[in-house]
C-alpha atoms as a PDB file:
ATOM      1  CA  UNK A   1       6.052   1.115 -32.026  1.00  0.00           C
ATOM      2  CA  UNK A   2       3.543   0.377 -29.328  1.00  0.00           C
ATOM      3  CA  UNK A   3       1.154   2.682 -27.355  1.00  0.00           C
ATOM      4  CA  UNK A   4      -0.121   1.621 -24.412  1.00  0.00           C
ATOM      5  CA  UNK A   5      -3.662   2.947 -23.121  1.00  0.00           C
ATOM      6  CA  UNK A   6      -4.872   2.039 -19.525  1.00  0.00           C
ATOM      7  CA  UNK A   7      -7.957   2.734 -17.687  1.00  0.00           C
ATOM      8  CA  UNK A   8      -9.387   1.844 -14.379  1.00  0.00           C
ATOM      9  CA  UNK A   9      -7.454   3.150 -11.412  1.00  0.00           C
ATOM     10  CA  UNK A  10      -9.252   4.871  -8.640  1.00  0.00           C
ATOM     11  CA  UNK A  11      -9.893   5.135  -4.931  1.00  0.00           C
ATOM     12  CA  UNK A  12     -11.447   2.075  -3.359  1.00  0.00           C
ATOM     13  CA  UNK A  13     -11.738   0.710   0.258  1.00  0.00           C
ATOM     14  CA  UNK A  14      -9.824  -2.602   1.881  1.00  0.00           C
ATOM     15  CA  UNK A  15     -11.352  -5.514   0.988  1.00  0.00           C
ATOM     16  CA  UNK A  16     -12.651  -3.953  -2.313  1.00  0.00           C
ATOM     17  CA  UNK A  17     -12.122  -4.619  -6.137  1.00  0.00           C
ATOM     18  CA  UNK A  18     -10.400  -2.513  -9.595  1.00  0.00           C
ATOM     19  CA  UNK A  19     -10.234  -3.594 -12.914  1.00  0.00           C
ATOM     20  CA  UNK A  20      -7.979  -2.180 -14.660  1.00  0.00           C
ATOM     21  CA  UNK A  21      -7.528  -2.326 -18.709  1.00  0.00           C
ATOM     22  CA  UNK A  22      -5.046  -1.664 -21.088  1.00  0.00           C
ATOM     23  CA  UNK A  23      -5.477  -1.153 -24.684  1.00  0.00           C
ATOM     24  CA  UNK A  24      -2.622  -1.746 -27.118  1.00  0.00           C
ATOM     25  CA  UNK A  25      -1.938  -0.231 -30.825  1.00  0.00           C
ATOM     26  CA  UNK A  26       0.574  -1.081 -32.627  1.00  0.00           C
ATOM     27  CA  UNK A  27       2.691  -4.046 -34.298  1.00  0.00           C
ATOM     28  CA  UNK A  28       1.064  -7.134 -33.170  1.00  0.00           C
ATOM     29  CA  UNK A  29       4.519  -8.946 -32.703  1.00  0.00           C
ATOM     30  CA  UNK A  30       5.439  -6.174 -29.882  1.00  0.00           C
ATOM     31  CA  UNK A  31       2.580  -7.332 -27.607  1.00  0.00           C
ATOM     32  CA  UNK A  32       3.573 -11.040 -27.685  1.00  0.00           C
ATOM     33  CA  UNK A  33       3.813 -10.635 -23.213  1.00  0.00           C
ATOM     34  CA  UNK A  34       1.724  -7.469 -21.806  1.00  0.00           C
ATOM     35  CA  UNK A  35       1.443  -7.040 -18.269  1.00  0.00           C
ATOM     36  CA  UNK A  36       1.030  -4.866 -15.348  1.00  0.00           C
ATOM     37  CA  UNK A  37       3.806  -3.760 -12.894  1.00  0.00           C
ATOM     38  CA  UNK A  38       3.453  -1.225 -10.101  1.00  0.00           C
ATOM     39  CA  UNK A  39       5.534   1.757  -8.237  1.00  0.00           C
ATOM     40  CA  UNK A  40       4.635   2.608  -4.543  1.00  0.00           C
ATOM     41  CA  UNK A  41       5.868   6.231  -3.158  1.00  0.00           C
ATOM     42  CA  UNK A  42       9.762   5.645  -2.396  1.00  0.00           C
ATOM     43  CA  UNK A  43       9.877   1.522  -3.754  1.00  0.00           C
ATOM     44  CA  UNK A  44      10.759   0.446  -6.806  1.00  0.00           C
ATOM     45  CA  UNK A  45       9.059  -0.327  -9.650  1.00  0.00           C
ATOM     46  CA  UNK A  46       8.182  -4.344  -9.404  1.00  0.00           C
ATOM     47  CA  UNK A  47       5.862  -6.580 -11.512  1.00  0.00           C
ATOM     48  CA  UNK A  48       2.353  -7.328 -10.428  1.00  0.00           C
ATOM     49  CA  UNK A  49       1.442 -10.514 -13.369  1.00  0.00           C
ATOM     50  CA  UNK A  50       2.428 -10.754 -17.247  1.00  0.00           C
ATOM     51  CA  UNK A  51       0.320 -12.855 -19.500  1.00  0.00           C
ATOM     52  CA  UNK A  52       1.672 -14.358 -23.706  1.00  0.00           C
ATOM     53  CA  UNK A  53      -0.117 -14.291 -26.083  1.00  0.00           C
ATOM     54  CA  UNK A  54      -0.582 -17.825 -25.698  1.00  0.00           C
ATOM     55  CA  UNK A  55      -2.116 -17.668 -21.604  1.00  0.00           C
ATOM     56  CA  UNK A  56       0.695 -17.992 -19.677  1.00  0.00           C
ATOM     57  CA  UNK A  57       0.988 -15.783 -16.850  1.00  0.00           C
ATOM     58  CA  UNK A  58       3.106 -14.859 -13.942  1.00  0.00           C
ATOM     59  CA  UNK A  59       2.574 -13.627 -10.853  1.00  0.00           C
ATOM     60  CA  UNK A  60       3.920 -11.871  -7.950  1.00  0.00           C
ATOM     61  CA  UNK A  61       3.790 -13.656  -4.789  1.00  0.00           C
ATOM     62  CA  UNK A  62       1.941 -10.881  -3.012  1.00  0.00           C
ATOM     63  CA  UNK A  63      -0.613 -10.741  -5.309  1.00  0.00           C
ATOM     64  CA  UNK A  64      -0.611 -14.996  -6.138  1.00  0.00           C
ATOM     65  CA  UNK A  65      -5.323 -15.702  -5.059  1.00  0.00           C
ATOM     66  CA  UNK A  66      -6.248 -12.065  -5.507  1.00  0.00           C
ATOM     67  CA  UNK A  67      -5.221 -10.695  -8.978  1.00  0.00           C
ATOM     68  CA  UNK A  68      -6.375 -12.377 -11.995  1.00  0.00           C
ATOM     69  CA  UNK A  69      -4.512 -10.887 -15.464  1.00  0.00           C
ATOM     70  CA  UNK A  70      -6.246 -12.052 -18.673  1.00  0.00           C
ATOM     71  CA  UNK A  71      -5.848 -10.478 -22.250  1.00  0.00           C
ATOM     72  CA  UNK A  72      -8.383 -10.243 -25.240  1.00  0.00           C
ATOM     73  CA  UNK A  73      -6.034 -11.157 -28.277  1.00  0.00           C
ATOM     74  CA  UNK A  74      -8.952 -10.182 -31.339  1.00  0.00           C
ATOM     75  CA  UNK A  75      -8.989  -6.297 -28.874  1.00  0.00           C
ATOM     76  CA  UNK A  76      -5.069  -6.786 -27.946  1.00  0.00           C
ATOM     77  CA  UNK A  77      -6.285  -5.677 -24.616  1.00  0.00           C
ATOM     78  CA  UNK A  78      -5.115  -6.457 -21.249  1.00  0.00           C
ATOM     79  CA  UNK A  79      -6.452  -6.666 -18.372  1.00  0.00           C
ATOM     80  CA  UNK A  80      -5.626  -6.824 -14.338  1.00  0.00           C
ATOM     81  CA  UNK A  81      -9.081  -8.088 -11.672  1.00  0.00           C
ATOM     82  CA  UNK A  82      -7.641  -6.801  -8.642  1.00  0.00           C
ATOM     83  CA  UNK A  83      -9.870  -8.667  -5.481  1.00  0.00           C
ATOM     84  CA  UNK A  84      -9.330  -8.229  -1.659  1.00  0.00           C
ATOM     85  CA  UNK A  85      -7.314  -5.394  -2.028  1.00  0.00           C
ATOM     86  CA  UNK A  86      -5.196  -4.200   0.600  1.00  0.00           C
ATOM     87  CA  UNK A  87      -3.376  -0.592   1.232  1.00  0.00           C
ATOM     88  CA  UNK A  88      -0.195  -2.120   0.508  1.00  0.00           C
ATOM     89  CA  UNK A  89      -1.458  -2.413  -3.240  1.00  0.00           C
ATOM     90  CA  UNK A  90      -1.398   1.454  -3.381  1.00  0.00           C
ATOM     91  CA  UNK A  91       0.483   2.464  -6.714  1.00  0.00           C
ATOM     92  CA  UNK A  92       0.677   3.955  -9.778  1.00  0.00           C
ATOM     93  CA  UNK A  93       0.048   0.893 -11.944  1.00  0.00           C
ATOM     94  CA  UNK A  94       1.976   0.963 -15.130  1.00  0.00           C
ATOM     95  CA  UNK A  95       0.622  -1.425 -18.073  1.00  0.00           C
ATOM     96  CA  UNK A  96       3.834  -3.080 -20.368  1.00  0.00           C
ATOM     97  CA  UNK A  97       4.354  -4.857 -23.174  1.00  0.00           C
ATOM     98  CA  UNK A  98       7.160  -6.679 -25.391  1.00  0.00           C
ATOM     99  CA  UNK A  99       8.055  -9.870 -27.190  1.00  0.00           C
ATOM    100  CA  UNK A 100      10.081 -11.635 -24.660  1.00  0.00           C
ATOM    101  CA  UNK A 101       9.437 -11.886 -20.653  1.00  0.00           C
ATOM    102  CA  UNK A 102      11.744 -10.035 -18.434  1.00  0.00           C
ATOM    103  CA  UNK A 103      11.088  -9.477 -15.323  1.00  0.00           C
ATOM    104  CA  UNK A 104      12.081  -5.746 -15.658  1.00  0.00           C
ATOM    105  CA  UNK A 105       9.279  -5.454 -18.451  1.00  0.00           C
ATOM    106  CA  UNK A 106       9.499  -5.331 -21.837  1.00  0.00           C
ATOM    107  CA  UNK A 107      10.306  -1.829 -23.830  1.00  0.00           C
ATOM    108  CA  UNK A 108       6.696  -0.389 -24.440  1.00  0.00           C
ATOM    109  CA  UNK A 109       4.979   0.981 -20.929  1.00  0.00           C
ATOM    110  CA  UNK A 110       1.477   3.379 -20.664  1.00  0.00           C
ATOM    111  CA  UNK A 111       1.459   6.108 -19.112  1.00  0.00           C
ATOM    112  CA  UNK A 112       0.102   4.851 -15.148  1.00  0.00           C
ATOM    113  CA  UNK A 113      -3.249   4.694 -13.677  1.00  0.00           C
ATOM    114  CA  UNK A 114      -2.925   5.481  -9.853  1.00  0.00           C
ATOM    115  CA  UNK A 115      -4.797   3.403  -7.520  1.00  0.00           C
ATOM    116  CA  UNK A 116      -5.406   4.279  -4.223  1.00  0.00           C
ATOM    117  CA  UNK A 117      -6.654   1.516  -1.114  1.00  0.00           C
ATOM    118  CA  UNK A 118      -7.750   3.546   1.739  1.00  0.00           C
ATOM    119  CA  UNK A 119     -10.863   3.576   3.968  1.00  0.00           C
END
């Protein structure tokens, strides 16, 4: 089992920046891919970037020159540098984790952090 901590949502203006963080506990093998995936009011849930263990990561096109997903192996910690943000990035922002990439997400999720772009 994996449990999934994340921290770092909040309200911030257009053009502004989040980071958000996610802290995993757990087997090791589970949190070979971890990454972030969002849910706006009345869309479906899609994936924002997804990072290995290794470095490789993924991204959504919307987000491709402002979000920057890293991970911390030694902390099993992932994070999400959200720059230039826009209202359309309002979510709930869901961290995930698994051993294989899907683009649906793996089986572990946290619980959300909401973020909010508004002036």
């Amino acid at each position: 089992q994996v449990q999934l901590v994340e921290s770092g949502g909040g309200l911030v203006q257009p053009g502004g920046s989040l980071r958000l963080s996610c802290a995993a506990s757990g087997s090791i093998f589970s949190t070979n891919v971890m990454g972030w995936y969002r849910q706006a009011p009345g869309k479906q849930r899609e994936l924002v970037a997804a990072i290995t263990r290794g470095g490789t990561t993924t991204y959504a096109d919307s987000v491709k020159g402002r979000f920057t997903i890293s991970r911390d192996n030694a902390k099993n910690t992932v994070y999400l540098q959200m720059n230039s943000l826009k209202p359309d990035d309002t979510a709930v922002y869901y961290c995930n984790a698994g051993t294989n990439f899907y683009y649906a997400g793996g089986p572990f999720w946290g619980q959300g952090t909401q973020v909010t772009v508004s002036s």
